[in-house]
N, C-alpha and C. Protein backbone atom coordinates (compact mmCIF):
# COMPACT_ATOMS: atom_id res chain seq x y z
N UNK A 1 14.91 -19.75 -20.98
CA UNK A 1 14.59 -19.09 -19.73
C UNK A 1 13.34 -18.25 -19.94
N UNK A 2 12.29 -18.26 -18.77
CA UNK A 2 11.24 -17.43 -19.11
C UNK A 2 11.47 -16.09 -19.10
N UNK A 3 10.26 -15.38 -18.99
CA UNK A 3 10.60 -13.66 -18.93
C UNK A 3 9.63 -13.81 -17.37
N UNK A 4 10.30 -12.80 -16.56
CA UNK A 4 10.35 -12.90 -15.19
C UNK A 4 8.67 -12.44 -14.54
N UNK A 5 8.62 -12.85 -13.77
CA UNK A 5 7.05 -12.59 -13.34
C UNK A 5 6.95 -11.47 -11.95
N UNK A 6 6.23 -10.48 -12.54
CA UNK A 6 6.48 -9.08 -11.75
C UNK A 6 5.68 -9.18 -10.77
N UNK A 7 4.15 -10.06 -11.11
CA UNK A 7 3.41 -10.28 -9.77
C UNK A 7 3.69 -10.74 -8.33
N UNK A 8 5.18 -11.13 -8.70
CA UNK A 8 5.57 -11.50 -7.26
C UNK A 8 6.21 -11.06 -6.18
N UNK A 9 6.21 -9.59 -6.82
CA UNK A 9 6.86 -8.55 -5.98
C UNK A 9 5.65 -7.74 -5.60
N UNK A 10 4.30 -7.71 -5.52
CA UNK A 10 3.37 -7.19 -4.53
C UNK A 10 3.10 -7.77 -3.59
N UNK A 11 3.43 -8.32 -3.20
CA UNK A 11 2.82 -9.15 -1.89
C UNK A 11 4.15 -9.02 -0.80
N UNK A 12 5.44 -8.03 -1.07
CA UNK A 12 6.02 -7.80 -0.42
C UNK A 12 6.95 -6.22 -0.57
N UNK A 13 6.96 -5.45 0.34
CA UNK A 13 7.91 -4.02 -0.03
C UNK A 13 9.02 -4.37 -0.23
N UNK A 14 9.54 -3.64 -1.37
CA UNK A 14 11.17 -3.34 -1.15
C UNK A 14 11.85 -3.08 -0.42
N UNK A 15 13.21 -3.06 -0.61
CA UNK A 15 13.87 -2.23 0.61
C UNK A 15 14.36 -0.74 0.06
N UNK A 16 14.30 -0.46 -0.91
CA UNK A 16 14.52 0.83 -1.70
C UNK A 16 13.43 2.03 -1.69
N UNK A 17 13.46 2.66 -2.28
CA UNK A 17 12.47 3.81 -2.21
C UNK A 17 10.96 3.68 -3.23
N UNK A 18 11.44 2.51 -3.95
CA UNK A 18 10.28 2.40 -4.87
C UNK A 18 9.73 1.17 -4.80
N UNK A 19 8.16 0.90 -5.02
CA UNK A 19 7.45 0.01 -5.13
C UNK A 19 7.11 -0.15 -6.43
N UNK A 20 7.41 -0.97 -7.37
CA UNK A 20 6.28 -1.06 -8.43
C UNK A 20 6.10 -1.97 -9.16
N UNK A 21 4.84 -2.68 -9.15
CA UNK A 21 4.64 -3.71 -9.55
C UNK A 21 3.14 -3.75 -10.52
N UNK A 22 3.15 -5.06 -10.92
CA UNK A 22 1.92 -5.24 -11.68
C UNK A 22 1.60 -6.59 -11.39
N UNK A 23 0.22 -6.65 -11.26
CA UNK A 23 -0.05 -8.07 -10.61
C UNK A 23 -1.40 -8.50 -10.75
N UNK A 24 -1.72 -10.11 -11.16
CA UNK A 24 -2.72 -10.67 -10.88
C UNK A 24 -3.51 -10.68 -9.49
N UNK A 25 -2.95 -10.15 -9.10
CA UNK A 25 -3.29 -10.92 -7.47
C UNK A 25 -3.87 -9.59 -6.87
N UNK A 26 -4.65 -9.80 -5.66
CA UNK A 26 -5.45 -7.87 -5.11
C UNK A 26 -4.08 -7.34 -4.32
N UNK A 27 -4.16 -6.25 -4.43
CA UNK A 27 -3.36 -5.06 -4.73
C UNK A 27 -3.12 -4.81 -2.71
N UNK A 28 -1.97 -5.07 -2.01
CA UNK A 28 -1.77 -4.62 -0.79
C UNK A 28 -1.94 -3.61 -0.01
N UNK A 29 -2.86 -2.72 -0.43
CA UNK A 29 -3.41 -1.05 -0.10
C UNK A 29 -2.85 -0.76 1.03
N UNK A 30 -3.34 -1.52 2.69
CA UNK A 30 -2.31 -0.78 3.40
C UNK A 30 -1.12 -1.53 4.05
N UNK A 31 -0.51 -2.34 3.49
CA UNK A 31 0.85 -2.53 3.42
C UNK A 31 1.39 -1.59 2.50
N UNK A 32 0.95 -0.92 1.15
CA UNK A 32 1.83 -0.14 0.89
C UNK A 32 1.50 1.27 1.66
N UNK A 33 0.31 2.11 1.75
CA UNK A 33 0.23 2.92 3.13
C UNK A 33 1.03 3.19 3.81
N UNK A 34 1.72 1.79 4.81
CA UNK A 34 2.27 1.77 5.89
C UNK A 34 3.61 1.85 5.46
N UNK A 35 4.23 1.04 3.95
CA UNK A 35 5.68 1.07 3.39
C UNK A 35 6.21 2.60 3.09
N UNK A 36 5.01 3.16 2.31
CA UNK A 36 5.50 4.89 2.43
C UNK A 36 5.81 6.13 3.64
N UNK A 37 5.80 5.17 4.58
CA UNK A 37 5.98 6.28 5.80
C UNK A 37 7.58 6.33 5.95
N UNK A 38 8.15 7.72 6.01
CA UNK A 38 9.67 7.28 6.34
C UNK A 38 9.92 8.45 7.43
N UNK A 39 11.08 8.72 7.98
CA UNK A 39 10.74 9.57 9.06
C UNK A 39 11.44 10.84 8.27
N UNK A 40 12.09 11.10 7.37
CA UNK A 40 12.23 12.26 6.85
C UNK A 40 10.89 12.96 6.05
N UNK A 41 9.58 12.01 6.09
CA UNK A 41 8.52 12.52 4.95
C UNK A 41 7.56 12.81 6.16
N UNK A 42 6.59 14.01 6.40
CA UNK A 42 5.56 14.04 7.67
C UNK A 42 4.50 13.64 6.11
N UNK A 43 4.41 13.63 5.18
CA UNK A 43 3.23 13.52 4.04
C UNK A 43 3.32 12.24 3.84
N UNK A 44 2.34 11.38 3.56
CA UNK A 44 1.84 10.47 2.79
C UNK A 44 0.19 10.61 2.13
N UNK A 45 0.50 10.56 0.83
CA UNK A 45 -0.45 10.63 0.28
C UNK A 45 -0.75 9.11 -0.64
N UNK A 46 -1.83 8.52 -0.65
CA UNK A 46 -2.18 7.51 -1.57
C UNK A 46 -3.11 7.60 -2.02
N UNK A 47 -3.29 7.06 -3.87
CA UNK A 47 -4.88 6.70 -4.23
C UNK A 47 -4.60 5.36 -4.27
N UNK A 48 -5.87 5.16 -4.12
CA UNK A 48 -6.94 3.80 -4.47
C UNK A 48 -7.73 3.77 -5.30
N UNK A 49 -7.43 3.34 -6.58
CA UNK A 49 -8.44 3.19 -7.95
C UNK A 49 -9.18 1.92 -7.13
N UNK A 50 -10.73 2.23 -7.62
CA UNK A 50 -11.40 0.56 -7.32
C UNK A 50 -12.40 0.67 -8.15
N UNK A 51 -12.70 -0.94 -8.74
CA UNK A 51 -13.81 -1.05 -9.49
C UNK A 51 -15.29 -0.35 -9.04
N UNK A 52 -15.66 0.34 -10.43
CA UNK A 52 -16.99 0.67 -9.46
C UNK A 52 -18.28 0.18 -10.42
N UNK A 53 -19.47 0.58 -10.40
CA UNK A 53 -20.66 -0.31 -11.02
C UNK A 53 -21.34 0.29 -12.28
N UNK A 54 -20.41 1.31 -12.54
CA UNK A 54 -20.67 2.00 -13.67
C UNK A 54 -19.87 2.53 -14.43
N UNK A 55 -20.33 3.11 -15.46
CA UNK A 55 -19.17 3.61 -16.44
C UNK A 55 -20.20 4.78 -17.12
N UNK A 56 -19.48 5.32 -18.03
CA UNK A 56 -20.27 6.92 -18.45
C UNK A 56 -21.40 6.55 -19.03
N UNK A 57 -22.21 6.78 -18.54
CA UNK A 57 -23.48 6.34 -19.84
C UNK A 57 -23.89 5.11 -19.81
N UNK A 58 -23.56 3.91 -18.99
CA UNK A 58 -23.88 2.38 -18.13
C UNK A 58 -23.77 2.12 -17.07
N UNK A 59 -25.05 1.76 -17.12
CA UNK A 59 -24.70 1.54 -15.02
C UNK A 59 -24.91 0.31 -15.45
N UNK A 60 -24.50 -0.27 -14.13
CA UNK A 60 -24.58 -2.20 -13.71
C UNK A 60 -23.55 -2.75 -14.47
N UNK A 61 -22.10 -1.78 -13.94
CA UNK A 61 -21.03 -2.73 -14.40
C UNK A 61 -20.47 -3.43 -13.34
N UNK A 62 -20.57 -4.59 -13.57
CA UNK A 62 -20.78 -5.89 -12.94
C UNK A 62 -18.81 -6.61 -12.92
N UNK A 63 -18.45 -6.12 -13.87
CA UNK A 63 -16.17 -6.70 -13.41
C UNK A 63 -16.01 -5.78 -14.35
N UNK A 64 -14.71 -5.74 -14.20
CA UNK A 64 -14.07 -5.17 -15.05
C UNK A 64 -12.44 -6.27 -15.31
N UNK A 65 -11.93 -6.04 -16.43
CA UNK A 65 -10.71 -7.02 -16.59
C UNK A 65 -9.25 -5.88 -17.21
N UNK A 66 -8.52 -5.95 -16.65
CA UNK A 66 -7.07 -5.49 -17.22
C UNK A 66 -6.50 -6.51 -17.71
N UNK A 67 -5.85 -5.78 -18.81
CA UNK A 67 -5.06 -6.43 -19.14
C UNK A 67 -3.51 -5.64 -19.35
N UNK A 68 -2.62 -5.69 -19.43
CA UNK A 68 -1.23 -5.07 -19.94
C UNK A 68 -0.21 -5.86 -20.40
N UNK A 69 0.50 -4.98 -21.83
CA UNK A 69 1.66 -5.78 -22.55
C UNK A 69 2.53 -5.39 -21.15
N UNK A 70 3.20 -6.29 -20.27
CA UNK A 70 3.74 -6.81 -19.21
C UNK A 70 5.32 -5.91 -19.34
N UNK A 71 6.18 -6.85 -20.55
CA UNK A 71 7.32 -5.86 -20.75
C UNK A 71 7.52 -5.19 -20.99
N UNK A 72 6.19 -3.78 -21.56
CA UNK A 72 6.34 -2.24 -21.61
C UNK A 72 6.12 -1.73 -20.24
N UNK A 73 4.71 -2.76 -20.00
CA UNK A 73 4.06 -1.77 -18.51
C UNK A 73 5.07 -1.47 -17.49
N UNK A 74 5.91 -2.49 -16.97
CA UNK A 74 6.96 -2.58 -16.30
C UNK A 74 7.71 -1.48 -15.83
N UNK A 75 8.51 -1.29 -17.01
CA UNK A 75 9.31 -0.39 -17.69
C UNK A 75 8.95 1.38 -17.34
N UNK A 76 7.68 0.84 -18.03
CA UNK A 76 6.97 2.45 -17.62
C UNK A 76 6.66 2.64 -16.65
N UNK A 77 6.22 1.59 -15.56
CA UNK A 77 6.01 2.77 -14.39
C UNK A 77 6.95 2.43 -13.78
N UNK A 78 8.36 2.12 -14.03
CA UNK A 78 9.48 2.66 -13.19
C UNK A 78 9.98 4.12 -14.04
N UNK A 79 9.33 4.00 -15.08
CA UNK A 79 9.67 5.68 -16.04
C UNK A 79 8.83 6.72 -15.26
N UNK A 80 7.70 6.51 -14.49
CA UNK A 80 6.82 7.11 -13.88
C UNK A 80 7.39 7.69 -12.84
N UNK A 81 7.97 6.52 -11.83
CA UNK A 81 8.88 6.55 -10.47
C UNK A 81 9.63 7.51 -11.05
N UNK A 82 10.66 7.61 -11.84
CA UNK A 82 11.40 8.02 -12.34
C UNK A 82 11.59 9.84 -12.44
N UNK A 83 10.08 10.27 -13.07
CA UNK A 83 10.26 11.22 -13.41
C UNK A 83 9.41 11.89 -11.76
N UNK A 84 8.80 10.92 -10.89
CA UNK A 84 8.60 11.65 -9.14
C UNK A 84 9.54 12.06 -9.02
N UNK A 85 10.74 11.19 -8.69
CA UNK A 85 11.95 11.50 -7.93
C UNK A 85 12.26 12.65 -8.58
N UNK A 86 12.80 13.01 -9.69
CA UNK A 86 13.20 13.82 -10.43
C UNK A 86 12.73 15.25 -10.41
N UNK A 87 11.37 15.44 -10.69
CA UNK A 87 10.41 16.34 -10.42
C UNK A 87 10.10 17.00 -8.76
N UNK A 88 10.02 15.99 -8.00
CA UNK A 88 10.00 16.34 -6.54
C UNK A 88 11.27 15.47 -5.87
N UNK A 89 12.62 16.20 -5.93
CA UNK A 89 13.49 15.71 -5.38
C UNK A 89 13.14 15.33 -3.60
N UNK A 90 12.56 15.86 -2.96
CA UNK A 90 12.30 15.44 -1.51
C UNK A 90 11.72 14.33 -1.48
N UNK A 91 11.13 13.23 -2.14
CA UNK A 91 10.23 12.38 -2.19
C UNK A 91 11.08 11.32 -1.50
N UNK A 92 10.33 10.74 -0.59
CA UNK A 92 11.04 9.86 0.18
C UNK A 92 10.58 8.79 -0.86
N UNK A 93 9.52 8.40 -0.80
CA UNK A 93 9.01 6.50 -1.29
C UNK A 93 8.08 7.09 -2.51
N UNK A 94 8.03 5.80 -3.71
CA UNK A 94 6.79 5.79 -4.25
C UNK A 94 6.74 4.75 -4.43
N UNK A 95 5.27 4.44 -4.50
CA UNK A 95 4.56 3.17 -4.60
C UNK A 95 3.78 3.18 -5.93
N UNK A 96 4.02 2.34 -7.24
CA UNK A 96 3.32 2.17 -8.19
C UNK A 96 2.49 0.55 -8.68
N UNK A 97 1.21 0.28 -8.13
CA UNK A 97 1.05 -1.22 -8.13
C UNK A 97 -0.35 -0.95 -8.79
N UNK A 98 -0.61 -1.57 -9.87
CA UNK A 98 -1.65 -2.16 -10.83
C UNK A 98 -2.25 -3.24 -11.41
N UNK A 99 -3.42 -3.59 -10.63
CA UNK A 99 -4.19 -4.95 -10.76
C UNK A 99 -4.26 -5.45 -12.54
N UNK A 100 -4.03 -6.50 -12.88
CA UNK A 100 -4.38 -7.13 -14.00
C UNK A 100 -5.36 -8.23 -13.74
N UNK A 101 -6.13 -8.94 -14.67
CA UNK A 101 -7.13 -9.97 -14.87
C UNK A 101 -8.20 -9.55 -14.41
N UNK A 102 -9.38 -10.49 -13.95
CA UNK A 102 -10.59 -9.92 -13.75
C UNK A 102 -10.92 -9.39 -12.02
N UNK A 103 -11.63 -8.30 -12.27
CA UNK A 103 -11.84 -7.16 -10.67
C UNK A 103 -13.51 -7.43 -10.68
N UNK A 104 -14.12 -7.83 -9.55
CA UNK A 104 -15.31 -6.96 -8.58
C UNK A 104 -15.48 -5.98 -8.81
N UNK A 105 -16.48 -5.33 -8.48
CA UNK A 105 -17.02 -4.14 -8.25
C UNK A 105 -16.47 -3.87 -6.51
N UNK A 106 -15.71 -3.13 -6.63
CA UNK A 106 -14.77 -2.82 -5.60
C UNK A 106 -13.76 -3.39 -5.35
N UNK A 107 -12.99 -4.12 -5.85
CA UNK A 107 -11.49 -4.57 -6.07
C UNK A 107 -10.91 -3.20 -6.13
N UNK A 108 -9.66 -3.57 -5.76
CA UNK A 108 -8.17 -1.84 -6.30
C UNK A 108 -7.73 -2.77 -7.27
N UNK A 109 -7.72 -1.47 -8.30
CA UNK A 109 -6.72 -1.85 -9.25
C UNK A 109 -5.89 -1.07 -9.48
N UNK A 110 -5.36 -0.17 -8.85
CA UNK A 110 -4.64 0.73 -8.74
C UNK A 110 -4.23 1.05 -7.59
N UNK A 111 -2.88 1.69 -7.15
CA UNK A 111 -2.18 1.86 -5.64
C UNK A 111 -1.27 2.76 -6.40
N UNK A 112 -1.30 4.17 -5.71
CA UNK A 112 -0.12 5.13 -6.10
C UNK A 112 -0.05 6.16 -4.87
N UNK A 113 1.22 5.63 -3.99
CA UNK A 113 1.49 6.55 -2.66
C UNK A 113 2.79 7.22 -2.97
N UNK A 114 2.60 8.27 -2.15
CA UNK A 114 3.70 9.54 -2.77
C UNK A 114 4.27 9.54 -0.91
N UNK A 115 5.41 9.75 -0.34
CA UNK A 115 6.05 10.10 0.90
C UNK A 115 6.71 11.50 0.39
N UNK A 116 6.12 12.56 0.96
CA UNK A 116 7.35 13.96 0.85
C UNK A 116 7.30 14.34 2.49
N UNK A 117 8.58 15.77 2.54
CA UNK A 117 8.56 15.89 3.57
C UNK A 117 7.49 17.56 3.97
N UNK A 118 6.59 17.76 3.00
CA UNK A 118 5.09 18.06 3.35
C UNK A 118 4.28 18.00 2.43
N UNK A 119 2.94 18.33 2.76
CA UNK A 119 1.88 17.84 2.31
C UNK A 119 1.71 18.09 0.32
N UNK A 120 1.99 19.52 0.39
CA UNK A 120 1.77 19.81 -0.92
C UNK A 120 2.61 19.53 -1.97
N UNK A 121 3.39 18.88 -1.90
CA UNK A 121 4.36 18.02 -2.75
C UNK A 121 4.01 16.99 -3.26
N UNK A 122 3.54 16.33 -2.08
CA UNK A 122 2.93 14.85 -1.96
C UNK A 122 1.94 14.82 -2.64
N UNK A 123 0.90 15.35 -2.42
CA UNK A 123 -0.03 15.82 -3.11
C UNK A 123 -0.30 15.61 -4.86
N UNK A 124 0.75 16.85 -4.93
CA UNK A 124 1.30 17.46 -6.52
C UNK A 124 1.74 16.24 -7.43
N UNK A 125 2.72 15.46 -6.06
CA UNK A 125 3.71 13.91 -6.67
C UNK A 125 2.58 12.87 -7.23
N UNK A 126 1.33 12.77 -6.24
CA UNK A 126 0.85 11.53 -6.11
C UNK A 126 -0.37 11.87 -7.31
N UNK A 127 -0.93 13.13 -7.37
CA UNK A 127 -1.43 13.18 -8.79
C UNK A 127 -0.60 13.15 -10.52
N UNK A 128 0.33 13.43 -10.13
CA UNK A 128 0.93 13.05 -11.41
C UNK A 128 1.14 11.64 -11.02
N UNK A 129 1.33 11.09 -10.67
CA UNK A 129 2.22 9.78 -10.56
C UNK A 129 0.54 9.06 -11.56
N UNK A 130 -0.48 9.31 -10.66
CA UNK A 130 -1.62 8.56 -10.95
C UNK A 130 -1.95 8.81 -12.57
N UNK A 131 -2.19 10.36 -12.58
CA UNK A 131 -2.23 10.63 -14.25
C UNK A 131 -1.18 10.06 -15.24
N UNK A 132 0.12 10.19 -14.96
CA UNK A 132 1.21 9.30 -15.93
C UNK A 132 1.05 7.94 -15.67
N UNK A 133 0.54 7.38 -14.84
CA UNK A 133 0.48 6.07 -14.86
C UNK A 133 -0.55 5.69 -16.14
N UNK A 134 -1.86 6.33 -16.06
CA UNK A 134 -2.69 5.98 -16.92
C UNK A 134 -2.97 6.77 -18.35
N UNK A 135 -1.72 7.73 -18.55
CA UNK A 135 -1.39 7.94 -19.77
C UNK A 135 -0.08 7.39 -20.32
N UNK A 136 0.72 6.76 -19.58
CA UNK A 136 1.94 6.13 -20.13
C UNK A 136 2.08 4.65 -20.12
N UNK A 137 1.04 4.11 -19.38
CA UNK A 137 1.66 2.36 -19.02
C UNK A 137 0.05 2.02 -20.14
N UNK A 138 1.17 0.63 -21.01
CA UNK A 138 0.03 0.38 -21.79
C UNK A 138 -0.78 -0.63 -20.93
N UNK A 139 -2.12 -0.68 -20.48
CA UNK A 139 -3.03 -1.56 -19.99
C UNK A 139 -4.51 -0.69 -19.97
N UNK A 140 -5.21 -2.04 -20.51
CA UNK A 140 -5.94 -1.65 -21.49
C UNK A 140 -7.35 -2.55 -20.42
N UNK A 141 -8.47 -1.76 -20.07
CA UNK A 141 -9.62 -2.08 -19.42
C UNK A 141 -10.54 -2.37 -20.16
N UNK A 142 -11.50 -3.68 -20.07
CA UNK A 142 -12.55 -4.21 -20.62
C UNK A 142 -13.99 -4.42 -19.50
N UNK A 143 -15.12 -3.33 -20.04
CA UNK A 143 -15.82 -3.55 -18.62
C UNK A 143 -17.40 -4.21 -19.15
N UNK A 144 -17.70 -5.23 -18.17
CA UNK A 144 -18.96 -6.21 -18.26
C UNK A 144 -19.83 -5.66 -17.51
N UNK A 145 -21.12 -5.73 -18.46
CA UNK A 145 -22.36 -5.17 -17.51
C UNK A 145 -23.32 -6.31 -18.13
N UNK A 146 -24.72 -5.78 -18.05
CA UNK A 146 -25.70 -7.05 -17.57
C UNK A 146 -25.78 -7.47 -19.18
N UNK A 147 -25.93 -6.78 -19.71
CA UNK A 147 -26.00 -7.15 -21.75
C UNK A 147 -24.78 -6.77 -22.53
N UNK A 148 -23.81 -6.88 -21.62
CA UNK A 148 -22.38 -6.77 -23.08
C UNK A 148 -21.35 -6.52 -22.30
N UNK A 149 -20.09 -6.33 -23.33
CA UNK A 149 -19.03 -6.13 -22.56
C UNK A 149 -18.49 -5.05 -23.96
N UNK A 150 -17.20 -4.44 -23.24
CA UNK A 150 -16.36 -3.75 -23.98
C UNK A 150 -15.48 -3.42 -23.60
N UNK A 151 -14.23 -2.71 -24.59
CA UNK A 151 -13.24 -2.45 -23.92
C UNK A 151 -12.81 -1.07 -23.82
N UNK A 152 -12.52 -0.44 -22.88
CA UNK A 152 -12.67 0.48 -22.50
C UNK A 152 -12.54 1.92 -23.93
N UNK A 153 -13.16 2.71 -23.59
CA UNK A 153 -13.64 3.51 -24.64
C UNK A 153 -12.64 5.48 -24.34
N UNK A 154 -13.00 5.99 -25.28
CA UNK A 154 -11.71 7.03 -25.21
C UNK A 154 -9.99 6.06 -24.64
N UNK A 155 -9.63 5.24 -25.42
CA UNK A 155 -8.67 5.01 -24.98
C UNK A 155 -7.50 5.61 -25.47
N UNK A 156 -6.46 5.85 -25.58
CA UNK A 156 -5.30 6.73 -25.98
C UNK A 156 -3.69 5.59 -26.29
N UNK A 157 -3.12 6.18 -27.61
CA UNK A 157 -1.56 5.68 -27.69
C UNK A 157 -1.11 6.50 -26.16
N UNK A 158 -0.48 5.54 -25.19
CA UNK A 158 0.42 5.54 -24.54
C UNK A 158 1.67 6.69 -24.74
N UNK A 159 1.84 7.76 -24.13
CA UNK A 159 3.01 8.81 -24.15
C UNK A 159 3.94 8.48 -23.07
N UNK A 160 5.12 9.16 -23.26
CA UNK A 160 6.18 9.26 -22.02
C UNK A 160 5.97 9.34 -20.88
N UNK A 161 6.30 9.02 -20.16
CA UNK A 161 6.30 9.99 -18.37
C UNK A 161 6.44 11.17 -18.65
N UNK A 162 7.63 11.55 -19.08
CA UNK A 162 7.90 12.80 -19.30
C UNK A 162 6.92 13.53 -19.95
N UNK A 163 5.93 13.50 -20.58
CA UNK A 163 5.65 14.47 -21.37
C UNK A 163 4.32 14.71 -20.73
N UNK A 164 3.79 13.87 -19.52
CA UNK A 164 3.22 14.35 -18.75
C UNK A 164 2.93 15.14 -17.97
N UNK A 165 2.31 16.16 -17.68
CA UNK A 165 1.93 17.91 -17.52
C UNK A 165 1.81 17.72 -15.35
N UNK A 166 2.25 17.92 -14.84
CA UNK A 166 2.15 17.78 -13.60
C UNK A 166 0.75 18.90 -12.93
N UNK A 167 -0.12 18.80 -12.18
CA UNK A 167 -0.86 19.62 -11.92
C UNK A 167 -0.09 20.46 -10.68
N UNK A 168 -0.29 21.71 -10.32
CA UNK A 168 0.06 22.70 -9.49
C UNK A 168 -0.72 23.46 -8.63
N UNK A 169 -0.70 23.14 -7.59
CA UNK A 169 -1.47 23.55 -6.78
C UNK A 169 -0.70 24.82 -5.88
């Protein structure tokens, strides 16, 4: 039996409170938008990571490629989900979805929407969610410009959800 393919759960919401997926395929921005609205939450907050044409110190980056070990990434950002709910018990929905293979210069590769029932929660939720995502889920960015490629630089061993520092506003 194979090991199960997670990309095939973006291209449709759950019926539960959580979204999270990882996927070849471009990333549903406002279908998930519209999935985080619930009528106990007046907040929705979302980011949108998208490729852009540069990087620190290179311009004219031209794709970028993800990649992720699949049966950790998984795992972890339902550890992510995990520690929202937990941390901001009011949280109606979260949405955790992350592009793999090769991105445009403006592709999403990233989707992280927070539902509370106000703003500054949501807020608080949807920046951690984004920061633990990209300190806990292993996937690893390689970016092409006009004379080379590489893979992404300051990269870090992967930590807990948990041990992720929530910002406070």
């Amino acid at each position: 039996m194979s090991a199960p393919r997670y990309s095939l759960a973006v291209q449709s919401p759950p019926d539960d409170s959580r979204w999270v997926a990882l996927s070849d395929e471009p990333l549903p921005v406002g279908a998930v938008a519209d999935w985080a609205i619930v009528p106990a939450c007046g907040a929705v907050v979302m980011f949108s990571g998208t490729a852009r044409d540069h990087a620190e110190g290179r311009a004219g980056v031209s794709r970028l490629t993800y990649e992720a070990y699949e049966e950790q990434a998984v795992p972890r950002l339902h550890d992510v989900a995990d520690q929202v709910f937990a941390r901001w018990p009011d949280v109606g929905r979260v949405a955790l979805l992350h592009r793999t293979g090769d991105l445009a210069v403006g592709d999403t590769a990233v989707v992280v929407a927070v539902s509370t029932p106000h703003r500054a929660e949501a807020f608080e939720a949807a920046r951690y969610a984004i920061d633990a995502v990209k300190a806990s889920v292993p996937i690893w960015k390689k970016e092409t410009w006009h004379d080379g490629s590489t893979w992404g630089l300051g990269a870090a061993a992967p930590v807990a959800a948990a041990e992720v520092e929530a910002v406070r506003t």
